[in-house]
PDB file of N, CA and C in Angstrom:
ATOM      1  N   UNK A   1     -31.549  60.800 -17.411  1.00  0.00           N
ATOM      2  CA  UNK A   1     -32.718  60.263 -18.071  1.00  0.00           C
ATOM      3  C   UNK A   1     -32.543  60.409 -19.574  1.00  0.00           C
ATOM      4  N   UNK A   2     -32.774  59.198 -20.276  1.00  0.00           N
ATOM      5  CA  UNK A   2     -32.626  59.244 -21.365  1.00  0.00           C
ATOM      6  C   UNK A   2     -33.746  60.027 -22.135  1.00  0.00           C
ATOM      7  N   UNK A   3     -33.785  61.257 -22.879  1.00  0.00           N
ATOM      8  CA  UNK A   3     -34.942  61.864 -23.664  1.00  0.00           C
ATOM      9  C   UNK A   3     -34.138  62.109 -25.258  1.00  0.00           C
ATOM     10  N   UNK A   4     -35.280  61.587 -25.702  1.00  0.00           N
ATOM     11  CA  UNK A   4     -34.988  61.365 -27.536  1.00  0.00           C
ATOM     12  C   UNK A   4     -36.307  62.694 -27.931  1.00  0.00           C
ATOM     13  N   UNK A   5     -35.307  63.505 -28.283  1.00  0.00           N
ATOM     14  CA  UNK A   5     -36.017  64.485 -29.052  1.00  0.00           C
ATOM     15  C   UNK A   5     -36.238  64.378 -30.560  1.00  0.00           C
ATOM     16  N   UNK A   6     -36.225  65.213 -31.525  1.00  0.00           N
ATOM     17  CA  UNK A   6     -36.330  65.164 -32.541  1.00  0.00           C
ATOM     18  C   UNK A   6     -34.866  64.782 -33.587  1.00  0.00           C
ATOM     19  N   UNK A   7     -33.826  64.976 -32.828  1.00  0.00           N
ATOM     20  CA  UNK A   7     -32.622  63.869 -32.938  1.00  0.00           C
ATOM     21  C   UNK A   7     -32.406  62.834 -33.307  1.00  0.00           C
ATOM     22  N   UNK A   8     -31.320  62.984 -34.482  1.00  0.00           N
ATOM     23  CA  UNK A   8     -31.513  61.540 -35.361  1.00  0.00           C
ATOM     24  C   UNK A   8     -31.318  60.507 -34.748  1.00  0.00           C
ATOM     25  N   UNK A   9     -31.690  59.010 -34.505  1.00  0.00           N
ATOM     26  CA  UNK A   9     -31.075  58.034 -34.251  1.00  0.00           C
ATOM     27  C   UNK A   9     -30.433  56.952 -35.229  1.00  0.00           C
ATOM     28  N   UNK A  10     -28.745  56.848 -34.831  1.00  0.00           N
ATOM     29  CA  UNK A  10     -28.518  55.882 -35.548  1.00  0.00           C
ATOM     30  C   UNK A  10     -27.969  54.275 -35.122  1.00  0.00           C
ATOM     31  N   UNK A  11     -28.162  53.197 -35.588  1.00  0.00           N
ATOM     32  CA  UNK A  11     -27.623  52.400 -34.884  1.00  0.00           C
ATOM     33  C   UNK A  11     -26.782  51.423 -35.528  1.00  0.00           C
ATOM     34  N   UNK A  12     -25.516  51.310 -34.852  1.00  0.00           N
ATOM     35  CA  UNK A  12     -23.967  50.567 -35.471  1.00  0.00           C
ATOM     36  C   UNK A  12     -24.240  49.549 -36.086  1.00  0.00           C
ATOM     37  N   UNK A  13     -23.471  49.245 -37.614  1.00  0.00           N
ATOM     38  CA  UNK A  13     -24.310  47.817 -37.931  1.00  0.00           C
ATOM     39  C   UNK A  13     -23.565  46.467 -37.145  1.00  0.00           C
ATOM     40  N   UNK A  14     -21.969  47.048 -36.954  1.00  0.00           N
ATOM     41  CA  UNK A  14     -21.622  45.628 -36.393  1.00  0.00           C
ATOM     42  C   UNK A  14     -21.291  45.370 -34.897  1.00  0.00           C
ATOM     43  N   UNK A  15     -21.303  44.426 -34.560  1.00  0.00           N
ATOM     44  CA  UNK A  15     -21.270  44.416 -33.023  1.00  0.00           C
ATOM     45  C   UNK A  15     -19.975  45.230 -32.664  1.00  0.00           C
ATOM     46  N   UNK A  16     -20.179  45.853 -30.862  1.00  0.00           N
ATOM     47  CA  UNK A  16     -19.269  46.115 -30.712  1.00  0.00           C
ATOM     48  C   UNK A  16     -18.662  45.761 -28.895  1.00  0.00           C
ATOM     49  N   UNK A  17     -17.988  45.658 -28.843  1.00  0.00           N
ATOM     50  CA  UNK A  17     -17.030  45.270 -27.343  1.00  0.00           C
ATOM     51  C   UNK A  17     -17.915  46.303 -26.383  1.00  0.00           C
ATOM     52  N   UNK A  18     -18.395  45.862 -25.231  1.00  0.00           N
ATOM     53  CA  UNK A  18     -19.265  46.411 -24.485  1.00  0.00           C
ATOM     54  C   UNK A  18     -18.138  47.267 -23.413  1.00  0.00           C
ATOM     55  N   UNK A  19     -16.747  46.713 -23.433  1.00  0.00           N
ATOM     56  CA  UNK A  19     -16.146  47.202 -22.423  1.00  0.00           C
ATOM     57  C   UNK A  19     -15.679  48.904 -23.297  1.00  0.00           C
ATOM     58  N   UNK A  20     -15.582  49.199 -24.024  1.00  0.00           N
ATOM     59  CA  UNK A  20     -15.517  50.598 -25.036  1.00  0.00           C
ATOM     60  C   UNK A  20     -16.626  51.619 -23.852  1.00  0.00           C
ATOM     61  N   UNK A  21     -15.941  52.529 -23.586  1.00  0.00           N
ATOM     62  CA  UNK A  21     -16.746  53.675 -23.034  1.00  0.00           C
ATOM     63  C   UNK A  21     -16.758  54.843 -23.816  1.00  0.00           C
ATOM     64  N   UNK A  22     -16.500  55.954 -23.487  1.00  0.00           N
ATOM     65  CA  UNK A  22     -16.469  57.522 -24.083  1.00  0.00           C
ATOM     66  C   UNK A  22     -15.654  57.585 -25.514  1.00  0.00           C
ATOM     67  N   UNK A  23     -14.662  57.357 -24.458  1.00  0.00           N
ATOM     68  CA  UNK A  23     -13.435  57.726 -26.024  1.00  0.00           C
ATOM     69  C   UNK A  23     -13.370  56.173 -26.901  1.00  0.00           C
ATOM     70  N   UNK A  24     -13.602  55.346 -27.072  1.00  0.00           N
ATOM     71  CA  UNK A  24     -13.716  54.308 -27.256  1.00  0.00           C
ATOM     72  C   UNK A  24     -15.188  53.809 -28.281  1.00  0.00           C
ATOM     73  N   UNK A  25     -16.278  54.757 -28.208  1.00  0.00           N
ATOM     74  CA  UNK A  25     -17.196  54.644 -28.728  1.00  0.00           C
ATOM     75  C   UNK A  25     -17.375  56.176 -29.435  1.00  0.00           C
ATOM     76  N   UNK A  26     -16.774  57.261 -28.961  1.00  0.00           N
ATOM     77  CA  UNK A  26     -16.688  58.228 -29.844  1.00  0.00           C
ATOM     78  C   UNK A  26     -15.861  57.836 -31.134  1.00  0.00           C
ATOM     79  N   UNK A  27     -14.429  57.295 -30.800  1.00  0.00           N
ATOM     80  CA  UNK A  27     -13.841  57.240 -31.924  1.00  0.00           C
ATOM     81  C   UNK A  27     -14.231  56.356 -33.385  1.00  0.00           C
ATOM     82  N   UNK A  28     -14.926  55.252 -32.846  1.00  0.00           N
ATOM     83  CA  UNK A  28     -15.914  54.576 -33.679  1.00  0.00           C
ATOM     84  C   UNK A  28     -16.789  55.478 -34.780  1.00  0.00           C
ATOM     85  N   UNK A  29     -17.418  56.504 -34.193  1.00  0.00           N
ATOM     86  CA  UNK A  29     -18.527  57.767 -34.462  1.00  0.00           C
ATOM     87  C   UNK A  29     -17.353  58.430 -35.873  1.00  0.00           C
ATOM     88  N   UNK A  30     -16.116  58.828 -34.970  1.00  0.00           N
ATOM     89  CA  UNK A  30     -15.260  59.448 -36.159  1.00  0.00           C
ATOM     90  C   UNK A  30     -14.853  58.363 -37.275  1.00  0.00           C
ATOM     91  N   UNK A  31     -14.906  57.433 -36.902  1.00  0.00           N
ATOM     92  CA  UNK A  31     -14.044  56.784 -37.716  1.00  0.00           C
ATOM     93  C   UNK A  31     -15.256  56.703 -39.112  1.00  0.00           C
ATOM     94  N   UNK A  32     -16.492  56.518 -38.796  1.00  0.00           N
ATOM     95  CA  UNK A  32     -17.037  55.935 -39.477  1.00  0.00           C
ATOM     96  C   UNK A  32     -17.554  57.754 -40.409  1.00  0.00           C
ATOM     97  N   UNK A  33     -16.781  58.977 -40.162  1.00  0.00           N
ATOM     98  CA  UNK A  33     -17.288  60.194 -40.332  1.00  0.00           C
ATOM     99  C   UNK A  33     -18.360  61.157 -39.794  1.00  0.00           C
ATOM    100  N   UNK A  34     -18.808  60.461 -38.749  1.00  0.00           N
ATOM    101  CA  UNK A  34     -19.513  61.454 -38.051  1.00  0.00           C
ATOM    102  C   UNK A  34     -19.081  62.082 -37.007  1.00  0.00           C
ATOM    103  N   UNK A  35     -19.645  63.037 -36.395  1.00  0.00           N
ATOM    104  CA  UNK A  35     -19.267  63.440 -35.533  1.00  0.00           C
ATOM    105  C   UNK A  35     -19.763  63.235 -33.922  1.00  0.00           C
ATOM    106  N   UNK A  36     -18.957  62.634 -32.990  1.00  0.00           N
ATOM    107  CA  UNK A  36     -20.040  62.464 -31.907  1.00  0.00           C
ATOM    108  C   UNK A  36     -20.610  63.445 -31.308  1.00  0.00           C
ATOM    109  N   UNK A  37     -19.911  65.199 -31.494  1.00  0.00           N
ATOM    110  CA  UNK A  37     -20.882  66.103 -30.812  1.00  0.00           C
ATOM    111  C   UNK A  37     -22.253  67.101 -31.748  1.00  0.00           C
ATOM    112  N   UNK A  38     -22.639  66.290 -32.088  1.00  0.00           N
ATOM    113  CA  UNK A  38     -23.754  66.801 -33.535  1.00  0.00           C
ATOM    114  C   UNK A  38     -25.051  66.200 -32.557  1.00  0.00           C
ATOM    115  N   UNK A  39     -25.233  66.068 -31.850  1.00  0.00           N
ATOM    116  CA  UNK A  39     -26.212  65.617 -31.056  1.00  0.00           C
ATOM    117  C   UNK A  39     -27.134  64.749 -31.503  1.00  0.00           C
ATOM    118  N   UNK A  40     -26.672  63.754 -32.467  1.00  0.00           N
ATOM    119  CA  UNK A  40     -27.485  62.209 -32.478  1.00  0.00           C
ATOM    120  C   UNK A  40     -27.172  61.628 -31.507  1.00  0.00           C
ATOM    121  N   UNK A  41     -27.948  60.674 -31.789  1.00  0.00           N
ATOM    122  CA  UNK A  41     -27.766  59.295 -30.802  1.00  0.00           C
ATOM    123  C   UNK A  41     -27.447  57.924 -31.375  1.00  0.00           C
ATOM    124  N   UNK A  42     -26.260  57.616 -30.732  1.00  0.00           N
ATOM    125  CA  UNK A  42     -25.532  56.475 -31.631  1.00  0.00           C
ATOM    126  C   UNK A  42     -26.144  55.185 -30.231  1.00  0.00           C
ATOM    127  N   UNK A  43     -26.381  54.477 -30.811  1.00  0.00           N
ATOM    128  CA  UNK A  43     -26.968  53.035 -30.228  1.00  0.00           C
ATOM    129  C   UNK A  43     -25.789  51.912 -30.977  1.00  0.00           C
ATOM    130  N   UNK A  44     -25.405  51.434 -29.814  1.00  0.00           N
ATOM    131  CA  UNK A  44     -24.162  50.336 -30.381  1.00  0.00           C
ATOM    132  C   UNK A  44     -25.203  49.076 -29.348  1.00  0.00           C
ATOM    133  N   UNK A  45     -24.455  47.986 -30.032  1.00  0.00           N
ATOM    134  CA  UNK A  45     -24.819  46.672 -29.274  1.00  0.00           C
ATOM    135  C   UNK A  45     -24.105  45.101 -29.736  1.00  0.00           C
ATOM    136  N   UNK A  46     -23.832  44.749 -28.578  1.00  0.00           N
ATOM    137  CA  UNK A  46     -22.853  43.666 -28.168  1.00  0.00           C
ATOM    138  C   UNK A  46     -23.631  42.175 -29.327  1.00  0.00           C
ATOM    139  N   UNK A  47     -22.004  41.533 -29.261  1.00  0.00           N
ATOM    140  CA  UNK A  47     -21.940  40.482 -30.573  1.00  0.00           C
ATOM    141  C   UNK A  47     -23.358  39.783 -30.069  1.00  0.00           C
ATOM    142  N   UNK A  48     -23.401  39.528 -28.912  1.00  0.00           N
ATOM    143  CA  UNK A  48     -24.490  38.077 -28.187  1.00  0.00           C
ATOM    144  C   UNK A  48     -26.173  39.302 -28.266  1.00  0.00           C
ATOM    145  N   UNK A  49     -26.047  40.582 -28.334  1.00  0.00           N
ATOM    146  CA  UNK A  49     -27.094  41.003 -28.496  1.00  0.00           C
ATOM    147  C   UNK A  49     -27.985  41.190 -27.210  1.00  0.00           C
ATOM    148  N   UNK A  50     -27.310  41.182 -26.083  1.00  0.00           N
ATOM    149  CA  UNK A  50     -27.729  40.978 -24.736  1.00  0.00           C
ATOM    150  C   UNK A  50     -27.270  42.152 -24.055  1.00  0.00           C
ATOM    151  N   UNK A  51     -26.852  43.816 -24.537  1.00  0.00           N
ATOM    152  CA  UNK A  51     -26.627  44.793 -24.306  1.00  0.00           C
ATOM    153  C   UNK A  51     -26.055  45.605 -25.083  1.00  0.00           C
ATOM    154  N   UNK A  52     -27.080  47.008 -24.557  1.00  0.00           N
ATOM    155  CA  UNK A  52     -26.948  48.157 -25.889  1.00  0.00           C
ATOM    156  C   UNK A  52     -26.203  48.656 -24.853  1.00  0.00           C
ATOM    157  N   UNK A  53     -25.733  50.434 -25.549  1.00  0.00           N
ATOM    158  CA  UNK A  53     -25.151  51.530 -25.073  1.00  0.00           C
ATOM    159  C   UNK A  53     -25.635  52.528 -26.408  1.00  0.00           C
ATOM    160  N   UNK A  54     -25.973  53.737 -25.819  1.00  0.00           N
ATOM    161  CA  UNK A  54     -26.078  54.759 -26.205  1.00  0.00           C
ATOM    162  C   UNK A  54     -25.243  55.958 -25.740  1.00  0.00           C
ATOM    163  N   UNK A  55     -25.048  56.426 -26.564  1.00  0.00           N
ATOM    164  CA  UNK A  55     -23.491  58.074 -26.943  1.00  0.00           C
ATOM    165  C   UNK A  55     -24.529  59.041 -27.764  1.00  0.00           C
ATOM    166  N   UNK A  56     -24.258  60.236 -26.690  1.00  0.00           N
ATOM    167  CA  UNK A  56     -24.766  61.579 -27.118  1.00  0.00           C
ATOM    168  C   UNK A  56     -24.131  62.713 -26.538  1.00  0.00           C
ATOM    169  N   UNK A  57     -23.857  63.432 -27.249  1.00  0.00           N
ATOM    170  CA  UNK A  57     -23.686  65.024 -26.836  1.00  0.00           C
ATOM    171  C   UNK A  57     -24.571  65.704 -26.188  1.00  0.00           C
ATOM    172  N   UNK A  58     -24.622  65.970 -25.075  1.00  0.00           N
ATOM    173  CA  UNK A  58     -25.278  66.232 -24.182  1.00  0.00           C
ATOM    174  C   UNK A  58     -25.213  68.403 -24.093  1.00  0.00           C
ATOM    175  N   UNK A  59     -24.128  68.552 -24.741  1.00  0.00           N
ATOM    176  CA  UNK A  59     -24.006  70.528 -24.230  1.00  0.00           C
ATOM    177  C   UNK A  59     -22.916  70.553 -23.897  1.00  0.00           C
ATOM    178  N   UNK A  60     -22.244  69.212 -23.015  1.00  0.00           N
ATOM    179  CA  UNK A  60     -21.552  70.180 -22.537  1.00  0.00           C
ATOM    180  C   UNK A  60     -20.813  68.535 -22.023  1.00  0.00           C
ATOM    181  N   UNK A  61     -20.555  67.335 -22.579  1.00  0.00           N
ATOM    182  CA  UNK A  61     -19.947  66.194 -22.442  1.00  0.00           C
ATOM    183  C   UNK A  61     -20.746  65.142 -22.847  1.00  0.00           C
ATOM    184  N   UNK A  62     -20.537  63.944 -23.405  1.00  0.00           N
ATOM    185  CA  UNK A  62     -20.593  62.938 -23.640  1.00  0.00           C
ATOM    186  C   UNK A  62     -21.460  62.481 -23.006  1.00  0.00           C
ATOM    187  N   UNK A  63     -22.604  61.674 -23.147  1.00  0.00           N
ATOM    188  CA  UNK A  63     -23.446  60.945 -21.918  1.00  0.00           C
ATOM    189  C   UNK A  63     -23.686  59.719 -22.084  1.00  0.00           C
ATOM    190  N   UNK A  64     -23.449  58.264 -21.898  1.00  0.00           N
ATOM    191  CA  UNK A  64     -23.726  57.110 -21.913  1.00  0.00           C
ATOM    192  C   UNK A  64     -25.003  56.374 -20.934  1.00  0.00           C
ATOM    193  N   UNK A  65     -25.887  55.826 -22.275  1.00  0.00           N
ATOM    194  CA  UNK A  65     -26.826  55.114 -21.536  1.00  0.00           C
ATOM    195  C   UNK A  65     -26.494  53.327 -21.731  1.00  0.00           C
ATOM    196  N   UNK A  66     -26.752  52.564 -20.894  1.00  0.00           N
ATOM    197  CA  UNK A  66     -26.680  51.270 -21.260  1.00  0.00           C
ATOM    198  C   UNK A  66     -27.462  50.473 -20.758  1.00  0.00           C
ATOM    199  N   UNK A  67     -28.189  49.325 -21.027  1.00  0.00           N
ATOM    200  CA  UNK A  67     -28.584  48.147 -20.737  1.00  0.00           C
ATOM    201  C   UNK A  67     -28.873  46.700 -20.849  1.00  0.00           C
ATOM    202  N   UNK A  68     -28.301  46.048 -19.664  1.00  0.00           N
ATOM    203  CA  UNK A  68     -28.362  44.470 -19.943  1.00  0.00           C
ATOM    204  C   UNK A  68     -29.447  43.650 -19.874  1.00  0.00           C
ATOM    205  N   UNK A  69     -29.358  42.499 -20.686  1.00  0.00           N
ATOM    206  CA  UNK A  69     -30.569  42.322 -20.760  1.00  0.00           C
ATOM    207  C   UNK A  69     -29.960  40.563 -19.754  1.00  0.00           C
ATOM    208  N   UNK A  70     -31.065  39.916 -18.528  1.00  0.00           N
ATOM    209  CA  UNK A  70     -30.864  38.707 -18.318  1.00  0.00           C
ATOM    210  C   UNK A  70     -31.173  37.994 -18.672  1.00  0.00           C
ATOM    211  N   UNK A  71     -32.086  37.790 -19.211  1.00  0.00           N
ATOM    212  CA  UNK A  71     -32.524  36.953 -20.650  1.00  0.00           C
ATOM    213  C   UNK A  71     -32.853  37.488 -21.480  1.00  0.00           C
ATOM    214  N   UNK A  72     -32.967  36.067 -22.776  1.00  0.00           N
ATOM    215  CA  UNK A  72     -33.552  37.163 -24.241  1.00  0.00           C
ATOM    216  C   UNK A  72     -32.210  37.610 -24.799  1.00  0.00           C
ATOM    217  N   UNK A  73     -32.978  38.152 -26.225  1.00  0.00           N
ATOM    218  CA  UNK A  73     -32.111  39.427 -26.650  1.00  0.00           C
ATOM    219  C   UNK A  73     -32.490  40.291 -27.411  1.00  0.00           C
ATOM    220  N   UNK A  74     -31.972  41.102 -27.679  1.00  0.00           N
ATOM    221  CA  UNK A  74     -32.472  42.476 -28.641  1.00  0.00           C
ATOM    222  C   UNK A  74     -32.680  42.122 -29.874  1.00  0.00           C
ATOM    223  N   UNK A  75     -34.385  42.740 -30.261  1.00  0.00           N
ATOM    224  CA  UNK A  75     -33.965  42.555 -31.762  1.00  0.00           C
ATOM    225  C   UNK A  75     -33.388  43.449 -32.534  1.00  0.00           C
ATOM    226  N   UNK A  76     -32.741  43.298 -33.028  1.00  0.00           N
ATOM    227  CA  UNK A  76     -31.807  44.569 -34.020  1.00  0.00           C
ATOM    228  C   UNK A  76     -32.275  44.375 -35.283  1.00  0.00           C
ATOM    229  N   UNK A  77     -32.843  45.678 -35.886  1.00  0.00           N
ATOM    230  CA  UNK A  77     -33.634  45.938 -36.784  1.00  0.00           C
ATOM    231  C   UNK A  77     -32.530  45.759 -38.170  1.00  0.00           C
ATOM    232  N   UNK A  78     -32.932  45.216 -39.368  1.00  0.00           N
ATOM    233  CA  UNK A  78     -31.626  44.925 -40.852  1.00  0.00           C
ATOM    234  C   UNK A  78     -31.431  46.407 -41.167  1.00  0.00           C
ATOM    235  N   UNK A  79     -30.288  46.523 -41.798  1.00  0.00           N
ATOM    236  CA  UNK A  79     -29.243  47.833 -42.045  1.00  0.00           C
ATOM    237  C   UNK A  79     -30.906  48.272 -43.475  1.00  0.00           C
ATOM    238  N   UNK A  80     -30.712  49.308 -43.819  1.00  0.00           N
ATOM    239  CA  UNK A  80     -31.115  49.502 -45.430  1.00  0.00           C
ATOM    240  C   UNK A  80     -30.370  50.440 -45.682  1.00  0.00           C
ATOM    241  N   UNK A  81     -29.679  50.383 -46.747  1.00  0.00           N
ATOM    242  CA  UNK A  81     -28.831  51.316 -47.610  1.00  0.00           C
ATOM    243  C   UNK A  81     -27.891  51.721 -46.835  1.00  0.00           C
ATOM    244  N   UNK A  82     -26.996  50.884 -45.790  1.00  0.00           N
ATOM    245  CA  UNK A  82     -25.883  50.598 -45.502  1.00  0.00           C
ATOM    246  C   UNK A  82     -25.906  51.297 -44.098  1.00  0.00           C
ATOM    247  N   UNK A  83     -27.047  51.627 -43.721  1.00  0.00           N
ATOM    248  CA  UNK A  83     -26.893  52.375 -42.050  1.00  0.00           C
ATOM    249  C   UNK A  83     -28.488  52.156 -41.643  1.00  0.00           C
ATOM    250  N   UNK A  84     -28.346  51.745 -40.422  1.00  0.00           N
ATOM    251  CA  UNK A  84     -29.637  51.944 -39.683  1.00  0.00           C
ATOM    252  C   UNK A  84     -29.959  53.413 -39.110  1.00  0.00           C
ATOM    253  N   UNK A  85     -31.114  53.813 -39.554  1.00  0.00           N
ATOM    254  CA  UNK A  85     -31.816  55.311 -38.734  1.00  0.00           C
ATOM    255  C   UNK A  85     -32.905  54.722 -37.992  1.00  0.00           C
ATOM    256  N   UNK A  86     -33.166  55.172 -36.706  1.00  0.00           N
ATOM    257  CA  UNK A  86     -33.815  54.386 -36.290  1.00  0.00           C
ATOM    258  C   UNK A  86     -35.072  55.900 -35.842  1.00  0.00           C
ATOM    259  N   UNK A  87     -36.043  55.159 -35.755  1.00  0.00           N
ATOM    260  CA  UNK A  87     -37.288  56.839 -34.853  1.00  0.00           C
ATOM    261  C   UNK A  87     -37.641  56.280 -33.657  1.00  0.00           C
ATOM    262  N   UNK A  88     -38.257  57.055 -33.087  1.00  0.00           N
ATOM    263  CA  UNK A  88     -38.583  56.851 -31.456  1.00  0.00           C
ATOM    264  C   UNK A  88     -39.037  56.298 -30.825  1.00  0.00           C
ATOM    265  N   UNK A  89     -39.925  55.778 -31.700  1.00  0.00           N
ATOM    266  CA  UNK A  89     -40.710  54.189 -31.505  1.00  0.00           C
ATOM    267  C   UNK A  89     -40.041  53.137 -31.531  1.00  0.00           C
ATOM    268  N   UNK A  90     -39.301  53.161 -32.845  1.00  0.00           N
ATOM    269  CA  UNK A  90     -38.178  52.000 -32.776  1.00  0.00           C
ATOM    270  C   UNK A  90     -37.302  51.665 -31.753  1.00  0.00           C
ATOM    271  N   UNK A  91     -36.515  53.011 -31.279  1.00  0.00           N
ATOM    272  CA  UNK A  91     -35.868  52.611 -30.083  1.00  0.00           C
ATOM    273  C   UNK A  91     -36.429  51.923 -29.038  1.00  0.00           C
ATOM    274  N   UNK A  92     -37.497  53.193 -28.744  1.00  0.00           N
ATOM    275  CA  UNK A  92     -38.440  52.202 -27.649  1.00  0.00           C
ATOM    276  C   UNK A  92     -38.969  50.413 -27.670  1.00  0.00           C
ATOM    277  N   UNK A  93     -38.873  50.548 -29.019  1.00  0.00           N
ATOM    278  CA  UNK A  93     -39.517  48.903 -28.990  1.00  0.00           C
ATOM    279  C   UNK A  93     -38.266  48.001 -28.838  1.00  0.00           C
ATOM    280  N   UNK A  94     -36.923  48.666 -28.987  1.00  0.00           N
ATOM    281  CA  UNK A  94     -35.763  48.079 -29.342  1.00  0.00           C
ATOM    282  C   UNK A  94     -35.222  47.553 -27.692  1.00  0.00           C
ATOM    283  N   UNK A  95     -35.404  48.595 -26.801  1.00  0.00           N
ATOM    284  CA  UNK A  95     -34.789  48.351 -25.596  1.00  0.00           C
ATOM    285  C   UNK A  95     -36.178  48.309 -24.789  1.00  0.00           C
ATOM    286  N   UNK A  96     -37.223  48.288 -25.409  1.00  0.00           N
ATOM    287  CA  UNK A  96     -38.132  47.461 -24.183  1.00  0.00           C
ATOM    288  C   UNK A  96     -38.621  45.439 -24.652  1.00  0.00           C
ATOM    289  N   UNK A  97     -38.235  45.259 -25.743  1.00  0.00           N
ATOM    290  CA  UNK A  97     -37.699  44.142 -26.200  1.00  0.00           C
ATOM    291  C   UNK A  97     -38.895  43.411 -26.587  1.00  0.00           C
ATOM    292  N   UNK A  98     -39.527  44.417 -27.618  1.00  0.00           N
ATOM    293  CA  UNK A  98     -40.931  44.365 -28.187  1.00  0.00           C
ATOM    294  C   UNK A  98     -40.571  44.031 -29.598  1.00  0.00           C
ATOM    295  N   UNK A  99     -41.179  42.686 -30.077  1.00  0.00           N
ATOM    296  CA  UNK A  99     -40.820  42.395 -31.970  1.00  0.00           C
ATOM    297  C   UNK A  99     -41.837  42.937 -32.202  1.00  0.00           C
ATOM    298  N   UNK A 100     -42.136  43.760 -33.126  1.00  0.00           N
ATOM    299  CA  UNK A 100     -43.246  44.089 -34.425  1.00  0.00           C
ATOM    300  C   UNK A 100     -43.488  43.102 -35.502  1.00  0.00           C
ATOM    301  N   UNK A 101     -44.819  42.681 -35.048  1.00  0.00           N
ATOM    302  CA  UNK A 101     -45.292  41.836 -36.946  1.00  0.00           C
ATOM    303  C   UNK A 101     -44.884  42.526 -37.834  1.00  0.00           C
ATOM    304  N   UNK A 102     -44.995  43.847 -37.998  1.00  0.00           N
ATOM    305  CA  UNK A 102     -45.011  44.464 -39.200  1.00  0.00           C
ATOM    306  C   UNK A 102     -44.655  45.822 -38.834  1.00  0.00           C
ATOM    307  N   UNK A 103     -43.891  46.774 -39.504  1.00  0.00           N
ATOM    308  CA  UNK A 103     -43.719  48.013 -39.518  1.00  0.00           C
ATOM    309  C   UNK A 103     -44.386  48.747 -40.166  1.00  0.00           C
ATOM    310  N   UNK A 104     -45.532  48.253 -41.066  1.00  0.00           N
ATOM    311  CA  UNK A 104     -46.614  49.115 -42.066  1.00  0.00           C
ATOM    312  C   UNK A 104     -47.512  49.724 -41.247  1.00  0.00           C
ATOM    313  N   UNK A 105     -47.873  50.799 -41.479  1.00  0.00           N
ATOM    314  CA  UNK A 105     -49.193  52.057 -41.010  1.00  0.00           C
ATOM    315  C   UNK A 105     -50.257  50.764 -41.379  1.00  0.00           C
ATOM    316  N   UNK A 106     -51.140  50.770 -40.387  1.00  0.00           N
ATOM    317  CA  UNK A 106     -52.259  49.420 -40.575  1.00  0.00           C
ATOM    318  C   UNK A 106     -53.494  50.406 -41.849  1.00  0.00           C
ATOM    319  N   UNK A 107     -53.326  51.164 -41.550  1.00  0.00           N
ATOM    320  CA  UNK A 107     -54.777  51.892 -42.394  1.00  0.00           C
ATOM    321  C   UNK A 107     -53.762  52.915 -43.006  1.00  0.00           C
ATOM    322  N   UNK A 108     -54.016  53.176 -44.454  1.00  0.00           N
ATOM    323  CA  UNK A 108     -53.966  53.854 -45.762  1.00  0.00           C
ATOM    324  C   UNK A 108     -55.101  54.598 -45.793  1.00  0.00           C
ATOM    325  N   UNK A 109     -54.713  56.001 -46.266  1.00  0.00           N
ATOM    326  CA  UNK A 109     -55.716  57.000 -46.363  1.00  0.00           C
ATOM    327  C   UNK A 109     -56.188  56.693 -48.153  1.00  0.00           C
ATOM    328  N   UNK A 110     -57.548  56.304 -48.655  1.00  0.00           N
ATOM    329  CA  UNK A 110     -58.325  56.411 -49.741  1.00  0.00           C
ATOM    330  C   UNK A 110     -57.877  57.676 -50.376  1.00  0.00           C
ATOM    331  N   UNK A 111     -57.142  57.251 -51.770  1.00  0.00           N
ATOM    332  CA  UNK A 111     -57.240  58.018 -52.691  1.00  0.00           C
ATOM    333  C   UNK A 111     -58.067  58.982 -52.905  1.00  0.00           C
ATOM    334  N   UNK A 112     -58.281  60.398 -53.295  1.00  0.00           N
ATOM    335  CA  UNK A 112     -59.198  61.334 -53.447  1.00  0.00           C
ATOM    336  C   UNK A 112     -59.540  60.925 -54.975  1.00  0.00           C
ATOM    337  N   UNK A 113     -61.049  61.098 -55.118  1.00  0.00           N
ATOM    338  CA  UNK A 113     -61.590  61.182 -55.882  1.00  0.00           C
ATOM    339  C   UNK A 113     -61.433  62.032 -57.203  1.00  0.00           C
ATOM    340  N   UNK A 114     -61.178  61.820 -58.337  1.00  0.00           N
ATOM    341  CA  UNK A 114     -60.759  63.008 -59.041  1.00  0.00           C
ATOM    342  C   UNK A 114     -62.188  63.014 -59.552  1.00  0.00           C
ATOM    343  N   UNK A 115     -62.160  64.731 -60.187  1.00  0.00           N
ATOM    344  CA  UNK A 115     -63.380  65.188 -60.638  1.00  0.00           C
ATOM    345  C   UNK A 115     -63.565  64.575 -62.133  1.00  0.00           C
ATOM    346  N   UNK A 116     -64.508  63.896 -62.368  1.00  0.00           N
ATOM    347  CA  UNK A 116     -64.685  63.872 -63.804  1.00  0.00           C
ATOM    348  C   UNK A 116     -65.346  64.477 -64.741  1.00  0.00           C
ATOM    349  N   UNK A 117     -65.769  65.771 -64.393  1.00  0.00           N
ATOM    350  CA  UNK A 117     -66.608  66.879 -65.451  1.00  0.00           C
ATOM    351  C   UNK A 117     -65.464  67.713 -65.516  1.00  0.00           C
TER     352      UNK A 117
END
């Protein structure tokens, strides 16, 4: 079962070959300087966008999650400042294949009043 704790999520900016398993999607992780046993969660996904995979350090080996999609496709959220971090919501909306109008907090907390005496 996939559980996303307080664990960073990151996700690959460019597509990648769905047939890549363990060593194949770890080395990606190194290549790019991270490490795959630091216990993020790396989210990769195919050129057509019609299946993710997820790589995590689990304690004690590698654990792969994946899923295809039969129609449709994923929306994959734009890079900012050259890497996607993604939070828990995001994922969720990512692989239950939910677009967001908007990513803004709908309500802003009112400025406090400053004292004027």
């Amino acid at each position: 079962m996939l559980s996303v704790g307080a664990s960073e999520i990151l996700l690959w900016r460019s597509p990648v070959s769905m047939r890549k398993s363990y060593h194949g999607l770890a080395a990606l992780v190194c290549q790019a300087g991270r490490s795959p046993v630091d216990g993020a969660h790396y989210v990769f996904v195919n050129r057509d966008s019609t299946q993710v995979k997820i790589l995590r350090w689990e304690g004690d080996g590698l654990a792969i999650w994946g899923k295809r999609l039969e129609k449709g496709r994923f929306k994959v959220p734009e890079p900012r400042d050259g890497r996607v971090v993604l939070d828990r919501r995001s994922l969720a909306l990512l692989l239950e294949g939910v677009v967001p109008l908007k990513m803004a907090p709908r309500y802003a907390a009112p400025e406090p009043v400053k004292n004027i005496f």
